[in-house]
Protein backbone atom coordinates (compact mmCIF):
# COMPACT_ATOMS: atom_id res chain seq x y z
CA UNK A 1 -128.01 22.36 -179.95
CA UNK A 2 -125.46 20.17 -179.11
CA UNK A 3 -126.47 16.41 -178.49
CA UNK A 4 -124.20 14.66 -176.46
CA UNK A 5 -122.75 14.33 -172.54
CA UNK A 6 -119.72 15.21 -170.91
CA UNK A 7 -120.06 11.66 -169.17
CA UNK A 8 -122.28 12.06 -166.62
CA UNK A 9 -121.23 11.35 -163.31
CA UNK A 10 -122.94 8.19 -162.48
CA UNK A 11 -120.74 6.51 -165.46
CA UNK A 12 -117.66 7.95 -165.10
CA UNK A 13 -117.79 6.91 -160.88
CA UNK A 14 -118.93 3.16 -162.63
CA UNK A 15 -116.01 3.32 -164.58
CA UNK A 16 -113.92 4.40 -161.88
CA UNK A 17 -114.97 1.82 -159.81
CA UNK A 18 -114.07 -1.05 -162.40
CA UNK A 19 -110.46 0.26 -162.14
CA UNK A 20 -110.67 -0.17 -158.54
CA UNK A 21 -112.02 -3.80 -158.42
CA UNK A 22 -109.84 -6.27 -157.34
CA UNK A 23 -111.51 -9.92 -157.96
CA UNK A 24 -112.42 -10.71 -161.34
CA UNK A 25 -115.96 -11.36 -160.22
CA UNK A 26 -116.88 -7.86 -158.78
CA UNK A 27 -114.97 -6.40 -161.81
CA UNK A 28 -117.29 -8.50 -164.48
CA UNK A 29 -120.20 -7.07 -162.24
CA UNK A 30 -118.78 -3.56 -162.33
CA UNK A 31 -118.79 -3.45 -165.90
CA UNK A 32 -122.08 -4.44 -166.37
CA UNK A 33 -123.58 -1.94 -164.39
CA UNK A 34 -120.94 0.59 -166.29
CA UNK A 35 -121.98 -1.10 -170.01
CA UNK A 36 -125.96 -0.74 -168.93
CA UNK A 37 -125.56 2.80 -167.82
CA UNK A 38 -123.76 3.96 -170.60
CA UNK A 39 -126.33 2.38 -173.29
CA UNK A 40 -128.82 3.96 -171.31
CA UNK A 41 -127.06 7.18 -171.96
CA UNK A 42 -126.93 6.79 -175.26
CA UNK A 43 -130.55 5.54 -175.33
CA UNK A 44 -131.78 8.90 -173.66
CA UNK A 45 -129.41 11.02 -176.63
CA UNK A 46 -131.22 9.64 -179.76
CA UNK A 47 -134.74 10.06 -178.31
CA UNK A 48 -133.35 13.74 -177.25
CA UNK A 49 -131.73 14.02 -180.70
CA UNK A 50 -135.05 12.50 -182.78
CA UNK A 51 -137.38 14.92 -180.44
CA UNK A 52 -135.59 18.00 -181.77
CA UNK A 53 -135.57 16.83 -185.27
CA UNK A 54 -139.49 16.16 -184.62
CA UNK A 55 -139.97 19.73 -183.29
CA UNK A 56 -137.93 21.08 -185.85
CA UNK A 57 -139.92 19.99 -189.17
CA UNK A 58 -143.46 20.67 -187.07
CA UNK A 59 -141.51 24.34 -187.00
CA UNK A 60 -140.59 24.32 -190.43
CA UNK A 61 -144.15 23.03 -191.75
CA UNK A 62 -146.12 26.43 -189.42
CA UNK A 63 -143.54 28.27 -190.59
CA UNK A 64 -143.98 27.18 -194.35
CA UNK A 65 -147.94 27.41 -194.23
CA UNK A 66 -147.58 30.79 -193.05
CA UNK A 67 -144.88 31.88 -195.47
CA UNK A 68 -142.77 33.37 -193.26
CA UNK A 69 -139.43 31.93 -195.42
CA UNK A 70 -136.41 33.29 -193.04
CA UNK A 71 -137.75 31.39 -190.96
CA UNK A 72 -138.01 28.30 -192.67
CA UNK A 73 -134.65 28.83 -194.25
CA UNK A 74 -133.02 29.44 -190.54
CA UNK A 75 -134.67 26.09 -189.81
CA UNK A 76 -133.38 24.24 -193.12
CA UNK A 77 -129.93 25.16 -192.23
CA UNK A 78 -129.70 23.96 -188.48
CA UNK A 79 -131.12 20.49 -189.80
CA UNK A 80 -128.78 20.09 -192.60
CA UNK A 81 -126.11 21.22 -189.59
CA UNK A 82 -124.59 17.68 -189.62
CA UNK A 83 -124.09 17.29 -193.10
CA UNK A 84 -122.54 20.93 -193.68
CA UNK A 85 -118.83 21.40 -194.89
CA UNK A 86 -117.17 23.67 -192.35
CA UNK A 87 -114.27 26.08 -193.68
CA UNK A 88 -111.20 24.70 -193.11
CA UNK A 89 -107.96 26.92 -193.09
CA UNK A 90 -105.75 26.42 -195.81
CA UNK A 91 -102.71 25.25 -194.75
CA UNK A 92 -100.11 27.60 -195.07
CA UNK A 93 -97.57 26.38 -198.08
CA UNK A 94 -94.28 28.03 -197.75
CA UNK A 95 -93.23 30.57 -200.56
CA UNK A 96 -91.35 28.96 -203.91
CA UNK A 97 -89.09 31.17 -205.05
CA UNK A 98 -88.55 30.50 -208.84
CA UNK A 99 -85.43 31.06 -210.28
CA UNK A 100 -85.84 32.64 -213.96
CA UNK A 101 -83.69 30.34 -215.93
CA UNK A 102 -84.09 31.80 -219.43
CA UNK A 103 -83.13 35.50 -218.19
């Protein structure tokens, strides 16, 4: 589960409308109604994010007291999700053709 917007519409038309603003004073106002809905936003996304976590371990401790360990290893591994090295291609290293100087 992803946590996060796509910037909902209500900010991005706030934002839009500071660019449109031509006083200084309705431009100052603009971005505090932009600043308070975005914090807002980002309010709602950690309780979201801490409500999952919450739900999560409650899964993990039914699923540990009734020993059913796929389970609890499927739910180990999305909470550790942050934290987990992804693969990362190796980057491609051109070839070093070595020249045999003794033969």
């Amino acid at each position: 589960m992803a946590f996060g917007r796509d910037k909902p519409e209500d900010t991005v038309k706030k934002a839009a409308i500071i660019n449109i603003c031509r006083t200084r004073a309705a431009k100052e106002e603009a971005q505090k109604q932009y600043t308070e809905a975005n914090s807002e936003g980002k309010r709602n996304i950690r309780t979201e994010k801490r409500n999952f976590v919450d739900r999560m371990v409650q899964e993990a401790d039914e699923a540990a007291e009734s020993g059913n360990i796929k389970q609890l290893h499927e739910i180990t591994k999305k909470l550790r999700g942050k934290f987990e090295r992804t693969e990362r291609p190796n980057k491609i290293k051109p070839e070093v053709k070595c020249f045999d100087q003794w033969g």
